[in-house]
Protein backbone atom coordinates (compact mmCIF):
# COMPACT_ATOMS: atom_id res chain seq x y z
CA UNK A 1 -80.25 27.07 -62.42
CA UNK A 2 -82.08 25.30 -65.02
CA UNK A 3 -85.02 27.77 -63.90
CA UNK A 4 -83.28 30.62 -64.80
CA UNK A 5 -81.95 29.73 -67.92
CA UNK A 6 -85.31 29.03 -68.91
CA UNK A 7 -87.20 31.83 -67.96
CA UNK A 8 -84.60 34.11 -69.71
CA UNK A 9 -84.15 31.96 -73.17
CA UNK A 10 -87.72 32.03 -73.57
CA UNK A 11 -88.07 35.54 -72.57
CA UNK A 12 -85.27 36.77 -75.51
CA UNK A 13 -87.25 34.33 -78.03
CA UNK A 14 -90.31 35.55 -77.42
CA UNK A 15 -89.21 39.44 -76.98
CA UNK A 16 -87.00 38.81 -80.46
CA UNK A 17 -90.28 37.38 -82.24
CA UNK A 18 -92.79 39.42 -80.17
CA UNK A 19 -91.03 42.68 -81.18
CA UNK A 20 -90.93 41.89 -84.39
CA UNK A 21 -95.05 41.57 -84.78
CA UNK A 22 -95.47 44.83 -82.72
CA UNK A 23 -93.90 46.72 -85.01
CA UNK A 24 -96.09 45.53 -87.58
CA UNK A 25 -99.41 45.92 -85.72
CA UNK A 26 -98.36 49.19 -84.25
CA UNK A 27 -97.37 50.51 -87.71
CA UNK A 28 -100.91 49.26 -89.26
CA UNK A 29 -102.67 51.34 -86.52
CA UNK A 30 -100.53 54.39 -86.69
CA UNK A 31 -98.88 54.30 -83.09
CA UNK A 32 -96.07 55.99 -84.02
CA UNK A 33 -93.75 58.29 -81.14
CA UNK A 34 -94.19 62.39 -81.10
CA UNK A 35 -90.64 63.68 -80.78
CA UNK A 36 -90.25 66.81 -78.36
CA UNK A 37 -89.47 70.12 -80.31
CA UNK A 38 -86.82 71.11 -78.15
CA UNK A 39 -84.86 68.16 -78.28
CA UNK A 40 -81.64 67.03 -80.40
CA UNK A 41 -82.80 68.19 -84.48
CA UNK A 42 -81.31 65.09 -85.50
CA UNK A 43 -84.31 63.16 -83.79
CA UNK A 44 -86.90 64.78 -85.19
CA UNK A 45 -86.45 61.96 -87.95
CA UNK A 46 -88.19 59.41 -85.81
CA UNK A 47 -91.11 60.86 -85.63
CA UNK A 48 -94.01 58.35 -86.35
CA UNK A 49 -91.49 55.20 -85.50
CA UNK A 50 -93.69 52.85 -83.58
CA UNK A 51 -93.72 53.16 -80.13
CA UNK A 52 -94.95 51.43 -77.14
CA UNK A 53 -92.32 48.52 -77.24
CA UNK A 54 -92.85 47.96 -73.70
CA UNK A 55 -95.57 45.96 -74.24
CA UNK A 56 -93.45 43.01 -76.08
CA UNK A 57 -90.82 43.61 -72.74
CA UNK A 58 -93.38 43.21 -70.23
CA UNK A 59 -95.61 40.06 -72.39
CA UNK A 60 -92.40 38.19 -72.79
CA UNK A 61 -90.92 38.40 -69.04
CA UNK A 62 -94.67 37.29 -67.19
CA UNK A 63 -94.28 34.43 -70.59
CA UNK A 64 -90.92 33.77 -69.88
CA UNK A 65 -91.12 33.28 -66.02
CA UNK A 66 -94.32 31.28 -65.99
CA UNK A 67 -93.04 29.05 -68.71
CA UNK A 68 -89.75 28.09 -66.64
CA UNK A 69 -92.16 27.24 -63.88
CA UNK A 70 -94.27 25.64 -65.94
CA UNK A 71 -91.45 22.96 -67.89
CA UNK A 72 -90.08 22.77 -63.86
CA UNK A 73 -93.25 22.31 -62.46
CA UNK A 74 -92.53 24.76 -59.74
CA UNK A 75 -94.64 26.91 -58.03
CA UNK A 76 -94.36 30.89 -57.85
CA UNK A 77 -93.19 32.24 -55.05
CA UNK A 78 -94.49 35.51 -53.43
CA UNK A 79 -91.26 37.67 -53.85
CA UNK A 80 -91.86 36.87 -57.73
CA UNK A 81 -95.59 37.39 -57.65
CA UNK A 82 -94.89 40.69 -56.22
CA UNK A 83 -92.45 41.67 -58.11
CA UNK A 84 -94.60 41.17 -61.80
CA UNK A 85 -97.02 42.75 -60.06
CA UNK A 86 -94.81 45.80 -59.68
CA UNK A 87 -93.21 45.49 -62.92
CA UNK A 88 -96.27 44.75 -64.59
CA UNK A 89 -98.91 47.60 -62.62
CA UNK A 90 -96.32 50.39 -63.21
CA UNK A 91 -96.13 49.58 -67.14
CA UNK A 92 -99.60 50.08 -67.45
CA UNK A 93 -99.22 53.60 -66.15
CA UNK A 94 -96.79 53.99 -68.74
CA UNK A 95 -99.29 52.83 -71.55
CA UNK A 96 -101.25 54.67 -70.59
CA UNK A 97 -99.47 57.72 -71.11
CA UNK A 98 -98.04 56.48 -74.23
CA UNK A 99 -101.60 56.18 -75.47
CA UNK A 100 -102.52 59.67 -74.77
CA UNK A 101 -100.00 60.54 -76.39
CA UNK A 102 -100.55 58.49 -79.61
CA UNK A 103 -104.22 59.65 -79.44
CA UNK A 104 -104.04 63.22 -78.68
CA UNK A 105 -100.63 63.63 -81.32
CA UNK A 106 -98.68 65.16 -78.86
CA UNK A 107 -95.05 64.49 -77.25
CA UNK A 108 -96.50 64.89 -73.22
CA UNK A 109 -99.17 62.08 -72.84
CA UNK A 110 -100.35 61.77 -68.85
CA UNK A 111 -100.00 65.34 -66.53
CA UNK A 112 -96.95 64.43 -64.45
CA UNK A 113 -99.36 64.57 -61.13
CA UNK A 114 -101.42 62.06 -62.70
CA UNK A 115 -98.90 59.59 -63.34
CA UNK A 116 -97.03 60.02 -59.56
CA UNK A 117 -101.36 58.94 -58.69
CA UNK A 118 -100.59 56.01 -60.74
CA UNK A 119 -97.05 55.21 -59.27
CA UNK A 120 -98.37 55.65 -55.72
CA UNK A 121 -101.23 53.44 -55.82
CA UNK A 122 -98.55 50.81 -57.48
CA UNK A 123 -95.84 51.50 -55.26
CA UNK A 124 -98.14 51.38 -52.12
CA UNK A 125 -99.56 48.13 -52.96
CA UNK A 126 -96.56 46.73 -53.80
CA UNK A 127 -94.77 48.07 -50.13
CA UNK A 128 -97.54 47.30 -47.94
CA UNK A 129 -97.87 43.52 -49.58
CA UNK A 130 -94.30 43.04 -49.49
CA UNK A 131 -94.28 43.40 -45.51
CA UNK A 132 -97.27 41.59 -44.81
CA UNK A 133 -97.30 39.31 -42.80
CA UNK A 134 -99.65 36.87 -44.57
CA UNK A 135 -96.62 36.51 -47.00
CA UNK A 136 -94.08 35.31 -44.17
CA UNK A 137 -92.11 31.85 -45.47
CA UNK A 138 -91.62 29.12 -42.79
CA UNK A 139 -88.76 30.92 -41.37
CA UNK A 140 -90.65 33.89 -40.74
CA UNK A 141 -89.34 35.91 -43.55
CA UNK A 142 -91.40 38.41 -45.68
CA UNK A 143 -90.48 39.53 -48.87
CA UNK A 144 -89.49 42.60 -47.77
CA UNK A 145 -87.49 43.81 -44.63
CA UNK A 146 -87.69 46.49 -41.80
CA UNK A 147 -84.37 47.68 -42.74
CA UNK A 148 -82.65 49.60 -44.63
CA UNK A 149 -80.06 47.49 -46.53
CA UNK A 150 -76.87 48.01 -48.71
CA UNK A 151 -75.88 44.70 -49.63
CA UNK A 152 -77.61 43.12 -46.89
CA UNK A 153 -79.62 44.76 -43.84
CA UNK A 154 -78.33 47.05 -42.09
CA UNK A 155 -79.20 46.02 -37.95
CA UNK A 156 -78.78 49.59 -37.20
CA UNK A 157 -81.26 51.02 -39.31
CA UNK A 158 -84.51 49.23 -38.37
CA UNK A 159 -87.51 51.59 -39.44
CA UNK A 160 -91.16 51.40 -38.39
CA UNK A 161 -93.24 49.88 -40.81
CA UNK A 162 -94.85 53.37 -42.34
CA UNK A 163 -91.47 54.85 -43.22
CA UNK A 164 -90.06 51.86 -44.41
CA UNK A 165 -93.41 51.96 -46.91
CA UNK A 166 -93.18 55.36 -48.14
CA UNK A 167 -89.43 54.40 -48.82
CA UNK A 168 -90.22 51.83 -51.09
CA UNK A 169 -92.51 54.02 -52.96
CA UNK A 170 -90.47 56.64 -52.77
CA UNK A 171 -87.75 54.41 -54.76
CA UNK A 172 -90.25 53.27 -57.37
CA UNK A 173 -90.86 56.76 -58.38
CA UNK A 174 -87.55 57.62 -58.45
CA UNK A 175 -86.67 55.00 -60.45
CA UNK A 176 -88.93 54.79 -62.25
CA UNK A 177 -88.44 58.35 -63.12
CA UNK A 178 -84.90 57.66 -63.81
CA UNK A 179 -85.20 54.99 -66.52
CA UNK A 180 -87.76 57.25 -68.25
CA UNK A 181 -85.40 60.37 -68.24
CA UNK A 182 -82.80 57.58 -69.42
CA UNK A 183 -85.06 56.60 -72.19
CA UNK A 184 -84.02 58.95 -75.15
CA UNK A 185 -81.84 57.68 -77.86
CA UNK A 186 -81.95 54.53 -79.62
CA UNK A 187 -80.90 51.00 -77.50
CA UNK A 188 -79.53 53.33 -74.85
CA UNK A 189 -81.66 52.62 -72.02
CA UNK A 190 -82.60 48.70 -73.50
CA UNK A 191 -78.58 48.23 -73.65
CA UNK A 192 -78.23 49.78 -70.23
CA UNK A 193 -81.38 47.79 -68.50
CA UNK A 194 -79.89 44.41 -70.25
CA UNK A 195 -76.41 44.80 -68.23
CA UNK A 196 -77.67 46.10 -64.68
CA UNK A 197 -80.78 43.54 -64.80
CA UNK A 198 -77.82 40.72 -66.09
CA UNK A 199 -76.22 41.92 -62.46
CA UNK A 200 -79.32 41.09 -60.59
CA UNK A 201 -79.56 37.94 -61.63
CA UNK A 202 -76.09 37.36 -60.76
CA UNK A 203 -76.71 38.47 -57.22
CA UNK A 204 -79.73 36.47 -56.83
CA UNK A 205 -78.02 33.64 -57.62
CA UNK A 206 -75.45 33.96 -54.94
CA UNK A 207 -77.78 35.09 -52.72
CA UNK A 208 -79.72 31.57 -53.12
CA UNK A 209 -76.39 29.43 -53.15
CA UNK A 210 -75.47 31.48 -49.92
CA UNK A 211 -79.22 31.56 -48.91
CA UNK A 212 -80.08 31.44 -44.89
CA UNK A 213 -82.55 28.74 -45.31
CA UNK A 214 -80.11 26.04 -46.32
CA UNK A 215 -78.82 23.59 -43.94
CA UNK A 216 -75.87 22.96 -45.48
CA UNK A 217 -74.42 26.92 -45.10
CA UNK A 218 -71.27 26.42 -43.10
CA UNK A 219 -69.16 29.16 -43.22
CA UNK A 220 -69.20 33.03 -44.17
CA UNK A 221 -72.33 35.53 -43.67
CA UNK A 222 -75.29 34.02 -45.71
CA UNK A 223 -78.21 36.08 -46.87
CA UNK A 224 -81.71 36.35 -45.65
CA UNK A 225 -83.56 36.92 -48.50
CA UNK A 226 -86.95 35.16 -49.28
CA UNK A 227 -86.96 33.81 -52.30
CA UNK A 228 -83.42 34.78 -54.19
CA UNK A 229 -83.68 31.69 -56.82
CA UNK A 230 -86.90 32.72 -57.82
CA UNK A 231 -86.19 36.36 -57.93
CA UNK A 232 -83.44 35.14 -60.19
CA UNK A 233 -86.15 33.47 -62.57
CA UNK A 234 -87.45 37.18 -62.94
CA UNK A 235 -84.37 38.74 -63.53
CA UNK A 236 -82.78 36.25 -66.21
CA UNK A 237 -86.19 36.88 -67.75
CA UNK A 238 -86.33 40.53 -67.89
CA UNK A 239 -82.70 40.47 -69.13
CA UNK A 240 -83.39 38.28 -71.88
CA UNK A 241 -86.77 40.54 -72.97
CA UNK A 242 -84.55 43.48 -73.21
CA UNK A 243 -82.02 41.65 -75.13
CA UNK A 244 -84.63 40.18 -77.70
CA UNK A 245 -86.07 43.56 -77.72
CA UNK A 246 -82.22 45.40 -78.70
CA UNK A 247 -82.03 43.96 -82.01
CA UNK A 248 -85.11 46.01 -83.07
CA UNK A 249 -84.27 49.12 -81.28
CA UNK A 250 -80.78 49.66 -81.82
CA UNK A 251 -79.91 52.26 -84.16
CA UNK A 252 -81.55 53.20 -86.00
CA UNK A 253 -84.69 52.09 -84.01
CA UNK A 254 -87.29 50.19 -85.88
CA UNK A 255 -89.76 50.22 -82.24
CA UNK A 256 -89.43 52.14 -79.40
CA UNK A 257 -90.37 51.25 -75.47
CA UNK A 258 -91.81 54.36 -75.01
CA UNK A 259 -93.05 54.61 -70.74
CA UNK A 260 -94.64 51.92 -71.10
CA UNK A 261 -90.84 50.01 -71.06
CA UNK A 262 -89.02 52.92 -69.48
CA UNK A 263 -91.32 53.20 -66.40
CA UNK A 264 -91.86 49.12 -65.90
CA UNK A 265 -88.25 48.40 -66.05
CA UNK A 266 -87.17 51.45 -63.16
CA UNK A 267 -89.63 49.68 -61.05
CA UNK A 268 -88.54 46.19 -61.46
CA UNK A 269 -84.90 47.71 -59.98
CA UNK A 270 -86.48 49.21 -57.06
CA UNK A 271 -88.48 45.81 -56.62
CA UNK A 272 -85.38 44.15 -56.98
CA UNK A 273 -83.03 46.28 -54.83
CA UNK A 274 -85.99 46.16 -52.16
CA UNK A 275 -86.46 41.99 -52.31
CA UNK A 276 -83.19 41.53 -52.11
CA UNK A 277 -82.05 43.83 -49.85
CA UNK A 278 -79.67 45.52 -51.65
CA UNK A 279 -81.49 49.24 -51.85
CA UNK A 280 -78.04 51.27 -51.31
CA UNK A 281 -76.16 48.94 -54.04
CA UNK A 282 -78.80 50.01 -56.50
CA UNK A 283 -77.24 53.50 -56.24
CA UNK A 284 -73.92 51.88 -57.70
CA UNK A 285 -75.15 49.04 -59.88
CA UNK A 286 -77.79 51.80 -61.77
CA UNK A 287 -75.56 54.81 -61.64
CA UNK A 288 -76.08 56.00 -65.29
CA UNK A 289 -79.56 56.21 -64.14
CA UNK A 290 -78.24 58.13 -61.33
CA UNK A 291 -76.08 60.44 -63.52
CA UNK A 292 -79.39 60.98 -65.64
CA UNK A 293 -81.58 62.18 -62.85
CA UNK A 294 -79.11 64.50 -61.31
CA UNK A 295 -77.93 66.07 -64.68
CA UNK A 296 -82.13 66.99 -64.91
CA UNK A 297 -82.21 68.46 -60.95
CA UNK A 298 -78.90 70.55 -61.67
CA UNK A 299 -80.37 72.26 -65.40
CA UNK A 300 -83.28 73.31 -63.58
CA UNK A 301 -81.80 74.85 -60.16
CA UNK A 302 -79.36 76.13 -62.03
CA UNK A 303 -81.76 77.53 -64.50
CA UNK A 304 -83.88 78.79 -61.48
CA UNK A 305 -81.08 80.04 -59.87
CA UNK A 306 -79.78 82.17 -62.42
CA UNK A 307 -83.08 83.73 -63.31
CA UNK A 308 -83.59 85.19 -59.86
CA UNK A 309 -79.96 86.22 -59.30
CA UNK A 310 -79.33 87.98 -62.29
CA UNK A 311 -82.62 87.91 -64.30
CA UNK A 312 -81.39 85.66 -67.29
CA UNK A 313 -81.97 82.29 -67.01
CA UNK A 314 -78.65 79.91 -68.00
CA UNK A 315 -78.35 76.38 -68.23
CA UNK A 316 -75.74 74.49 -66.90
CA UNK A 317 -75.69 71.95 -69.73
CA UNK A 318 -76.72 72.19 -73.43
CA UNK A 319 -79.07 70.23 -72.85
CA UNK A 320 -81.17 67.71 -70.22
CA UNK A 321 -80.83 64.55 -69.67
CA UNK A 322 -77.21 65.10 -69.46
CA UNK A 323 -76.94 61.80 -72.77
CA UNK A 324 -78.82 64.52 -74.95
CA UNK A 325 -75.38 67.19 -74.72
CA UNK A 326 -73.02 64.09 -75.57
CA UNK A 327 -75.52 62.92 -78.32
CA UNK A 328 -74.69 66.47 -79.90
CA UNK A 329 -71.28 66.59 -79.12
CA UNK A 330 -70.46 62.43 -80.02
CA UNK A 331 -73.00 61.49 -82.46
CA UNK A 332 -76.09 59.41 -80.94
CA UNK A 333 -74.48 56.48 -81.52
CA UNK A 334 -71.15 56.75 -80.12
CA UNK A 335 -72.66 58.19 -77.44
CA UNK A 336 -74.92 55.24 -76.75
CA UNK A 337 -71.98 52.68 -76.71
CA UNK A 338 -69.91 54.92 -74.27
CA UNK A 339 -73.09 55.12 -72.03
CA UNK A 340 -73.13 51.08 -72.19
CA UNK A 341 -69.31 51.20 -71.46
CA UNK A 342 -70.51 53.24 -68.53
CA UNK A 343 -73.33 51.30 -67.55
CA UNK A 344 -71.01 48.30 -67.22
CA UNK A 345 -68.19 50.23 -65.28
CA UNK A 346 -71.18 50.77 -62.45
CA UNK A 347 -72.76 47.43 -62.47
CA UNK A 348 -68.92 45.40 -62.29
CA UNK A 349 -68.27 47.93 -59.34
CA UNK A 350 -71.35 47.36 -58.06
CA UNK A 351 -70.85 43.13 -58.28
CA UNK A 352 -66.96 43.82 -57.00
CA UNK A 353 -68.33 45.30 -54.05
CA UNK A 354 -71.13 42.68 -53.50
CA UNK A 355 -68.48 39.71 -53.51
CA UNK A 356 -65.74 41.83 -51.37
CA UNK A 357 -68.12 41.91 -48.62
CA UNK A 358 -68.77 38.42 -48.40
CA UNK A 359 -65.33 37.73 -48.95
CA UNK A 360 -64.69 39.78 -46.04
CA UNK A 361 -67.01 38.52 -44.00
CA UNK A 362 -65.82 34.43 -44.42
């Protein structure tokens, strides 16, 4: 427990202070965001804030997690390993495409198939490490399982090792996606990220006080996850970057993450929901990201849809990501408190569900 405190007090002082200096340098060197024509008018005031926050999110959860193990003098585990590497590998897709965009002046920075390239080769790594077998603990247990899993694997659903690892990638993308599409007015998808990461750590920390691998687990169904206390270390830590990171990008934003944040923080969930075998739950727990993603499919079938049926094209909402038509209709920053509102709705049904199931099972 001491770990975890740690990992995610250091991580908000060093996001709070780390921020803060980013916005400087990135302001010296002219970073600043390009803001999409055909989005919300009211946004096209932020053109040239600073962008590319991600980088303080990112520098201060590897800081924050290697300093707790450092004042603990513990050693990293591989379930933690692989999940910075994830977190870490998948944010510098997103700079990249930030930079693009900061060079070139323009609001689309990488072509979309060149950043699923980067995703896959990420996302492949990451599935294809996480069930080797050179990373099996002394109970045989690999970071990842064969499973599929809601809150804990599900025996019934035991998938060969290839489809298992083009489901993994096939949740970093999409949530990765998700987070970015999420990404779009001021502290909404840092406020969001702060509450659903804040739920991981609580399950991690059940899951290791309920852990398999202790002898003293007497009574109701405990959890075979690899490494839960350390994958608690990660999660504390990425909650407290994105909490640090708030106080400059709540409205009105001084920074923003751009996909450099958006993108790394999507694929820490799927790293997350995959380590701790809780894939389904994710569904729950993140289901303003959800809400997001499916608001974006339905404009453009609809739009589709209506073009070939009747020859006019018609949208089904004023406007995609579904948080852009409330922005308009609420004001950006009522909206962005009633997402949060939202946000935590999903992630205390998502943690009610998680305990009823042990509880159930004792």
């Amino acid at each position: 427990m001491r770990a975890i405190l740690l990992g995610g007090g250091l991580a908000l002082l060093i996001s709070l202070i780390g921020t803060r200096f980013a916005i400087k340098q990135f302001t010296r060197w002219g970073y600043g965001q390009e803001v999409r024509d055909d989005g919300p008018t009211t946004h096209h005031v932020k053109r040239g804030t600073p962008t590319m926050g991600g980088v303080a999110i990112i520098g201060a959860t590897v800081l924050g997690y290697f300093g707790a193990k450092l004042i603990t003098l513990s050693p990293p585990t591989a379930s933690a390993l692989l999940l910075l590497l994830l977190f870490v590998g998948i944010g510098a897709v997103g700079f990249l495409d930030d930079f693009i965009k900061i060079y070139k002046q323009r609001s689309l920075g990488l072509r979309s198939k060149a950043k699923i390239v980067g995703q896959t080769v990420v996302g492949l790594t990451f599935g294809i490490l996480a069930l080797s077998p050179l990373l099996e603990d002394d109970r045989g247990q690999r970071p990842a399982s064969f499973s599929l899993s809601f809150i804990r694997d599900l025996d019934s659903f035991v998938l060969p090792a290839v489809a298992v690892v083009v489901l993994i990638l096939v949740m970093v993308i999409a949530t990765s996606n998700a987070t970015n599409l999420t990404d779009g007015a001021d502290g909404l998808l840092t406020g969001c990220s702060m509450m659903v990461f804040g739920a991981y750590t609580i399950v991690n920390i059940w899951q290791n006080n309920q852990w398999c691998g202790q002898s003293d687990i007497t009574y109701g169904k405990c959890y075979e996850v690899r490494d839960p206390l350390d994958l608690a270390i990660v999660a504390a830590a990425i909650t407290g970057a994105c909490f640090g990171f708030l106080w400059w990008n709540a409205s009105p934003a001084q920074i923003f993450m751009g996909d450099t944040g958006s993108l790394a923080l999507g694929a820490a969930l799927a790293g997350l929901a995959v380590l701790t075998r809780t894939e389904l739950l994710l569904v729950i727990v993140g289901g303003v990201f959800v809400m997001e993603t499916v608001s974006v499919m339905l404009q453009v079938s609809w739009f589709k849809l209506s073009r070939r049926l009747t020859g006019t094209p018609k949208r089904l909402f004023r406007m995609a990501p579904i948080h852009h038509t409330f922005d308009m209709a609420w004001g950006e920053v009522t909206m962005v408190i009633r997402f949060w509102i939202l946000t935590g709705l999903c992630v205390a049904g998502g943690l009610g569900i998680f305990y009823a199931e042990w509880v159930a099972g004792t």
